[in-house]
Protein backbone atom coordinates (compact mmCIF):
# COMPACT_ATOMS: atom_id res chain seq x y z
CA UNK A 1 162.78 275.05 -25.09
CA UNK A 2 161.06 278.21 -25.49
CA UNK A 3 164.56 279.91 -26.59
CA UNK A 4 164.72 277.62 -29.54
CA UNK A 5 161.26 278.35 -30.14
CA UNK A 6 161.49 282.31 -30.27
CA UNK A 7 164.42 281.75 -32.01
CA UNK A 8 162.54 280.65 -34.84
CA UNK A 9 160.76 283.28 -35.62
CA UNK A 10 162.23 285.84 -38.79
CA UNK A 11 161.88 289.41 -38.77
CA UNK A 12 159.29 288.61 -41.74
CA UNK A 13 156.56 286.63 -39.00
CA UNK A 14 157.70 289.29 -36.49
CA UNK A 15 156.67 292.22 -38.46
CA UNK A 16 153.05 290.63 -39.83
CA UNK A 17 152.23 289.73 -35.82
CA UNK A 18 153.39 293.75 -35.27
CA UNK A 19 150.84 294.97 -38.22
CA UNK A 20 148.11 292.70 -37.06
CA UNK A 21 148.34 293.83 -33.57
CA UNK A 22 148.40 297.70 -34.99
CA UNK A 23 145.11 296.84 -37.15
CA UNK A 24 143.39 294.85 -34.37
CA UNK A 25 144.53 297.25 -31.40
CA UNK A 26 144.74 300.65 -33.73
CA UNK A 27 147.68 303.14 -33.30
CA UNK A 28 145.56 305.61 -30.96
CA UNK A 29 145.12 302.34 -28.45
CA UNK A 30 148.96 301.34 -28.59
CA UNK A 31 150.56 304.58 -28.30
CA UNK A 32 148.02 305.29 -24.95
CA UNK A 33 149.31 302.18 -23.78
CA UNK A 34 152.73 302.93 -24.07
CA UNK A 35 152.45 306.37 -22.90
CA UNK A 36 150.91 304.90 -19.64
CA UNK A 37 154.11 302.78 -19.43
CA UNK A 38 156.22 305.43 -19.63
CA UNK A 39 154.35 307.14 -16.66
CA UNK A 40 154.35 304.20 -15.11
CA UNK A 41 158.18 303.65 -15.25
CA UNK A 42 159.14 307.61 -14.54
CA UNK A 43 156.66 306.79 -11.38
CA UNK A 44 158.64 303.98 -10.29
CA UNK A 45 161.97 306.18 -10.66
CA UNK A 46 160.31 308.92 -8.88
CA UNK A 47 159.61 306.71 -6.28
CA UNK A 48 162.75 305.17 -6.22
CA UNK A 49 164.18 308.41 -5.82
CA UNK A 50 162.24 310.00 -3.05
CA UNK A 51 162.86 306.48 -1.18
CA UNK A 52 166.34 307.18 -1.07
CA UNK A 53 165.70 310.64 -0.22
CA UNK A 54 163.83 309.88 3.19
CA UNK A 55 166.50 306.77 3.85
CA UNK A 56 169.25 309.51 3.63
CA UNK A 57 167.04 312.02 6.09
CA UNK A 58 166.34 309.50 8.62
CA UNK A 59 169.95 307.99 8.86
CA UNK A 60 170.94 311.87 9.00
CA UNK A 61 168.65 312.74 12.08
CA UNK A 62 170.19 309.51 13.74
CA UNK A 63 173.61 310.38 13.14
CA UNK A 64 172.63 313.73 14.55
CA UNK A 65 171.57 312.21 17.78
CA UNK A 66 173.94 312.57 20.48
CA UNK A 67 174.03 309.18 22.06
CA UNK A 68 175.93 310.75 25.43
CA UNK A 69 172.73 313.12 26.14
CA UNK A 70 170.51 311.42 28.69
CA UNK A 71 167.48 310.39 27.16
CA UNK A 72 168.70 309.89 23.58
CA UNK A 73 167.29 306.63 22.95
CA UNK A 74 165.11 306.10 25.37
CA UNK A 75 161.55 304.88 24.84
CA UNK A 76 158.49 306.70 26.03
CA UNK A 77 155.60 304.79 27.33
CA UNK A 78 152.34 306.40 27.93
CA UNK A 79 149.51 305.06 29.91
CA UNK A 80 148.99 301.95 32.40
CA UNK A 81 150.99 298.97 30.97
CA UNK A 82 147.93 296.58 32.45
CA UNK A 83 145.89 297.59 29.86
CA UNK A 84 148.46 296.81 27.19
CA UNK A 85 148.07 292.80 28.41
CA UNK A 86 145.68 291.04 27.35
């Protein structure tokens, strides 16, 4: 239902909503919006990026490890194990 009802709109409605929300909003206020938007999204990328970055190191430095060495995967454990129960 609310594809036939975009659907009705014409370019006409669409551009007096656009003008109204430039007069209510002003051009300085919109184009600081969207400029925070596009930070945003080059953020997210960034992000993105250096994600895959630090997935690729860390699958690296286990490939690396030489499973045959004693010791490769073992797991140290510090301390008295009676205080770890509770």
């Amino acid at each position: 239902m609310n594809a036939v009802l975009l659907a009705n709109f014409s370019v006409w409605q669409l551009l007096i909503v656009a003008i109204l929300v430039v007069v209510l909003f002003g051009r300085g206020k919109i184009s600081d919006v969207m400029s925070e938007f596009g930070k945003g999204i080059k953020g997210f990328k960034k992000g993105l990026n250096e994600g895959e970055e630090s997935a690729d190191v860390a699958a690296r430095k286990l490939d690396s490890t030489d499973p045959a060495a004693p010791g490769a995967n073992a797991t140290i454990i510090e301390g008295d194990r009676s205080r770890d129960r509770a």
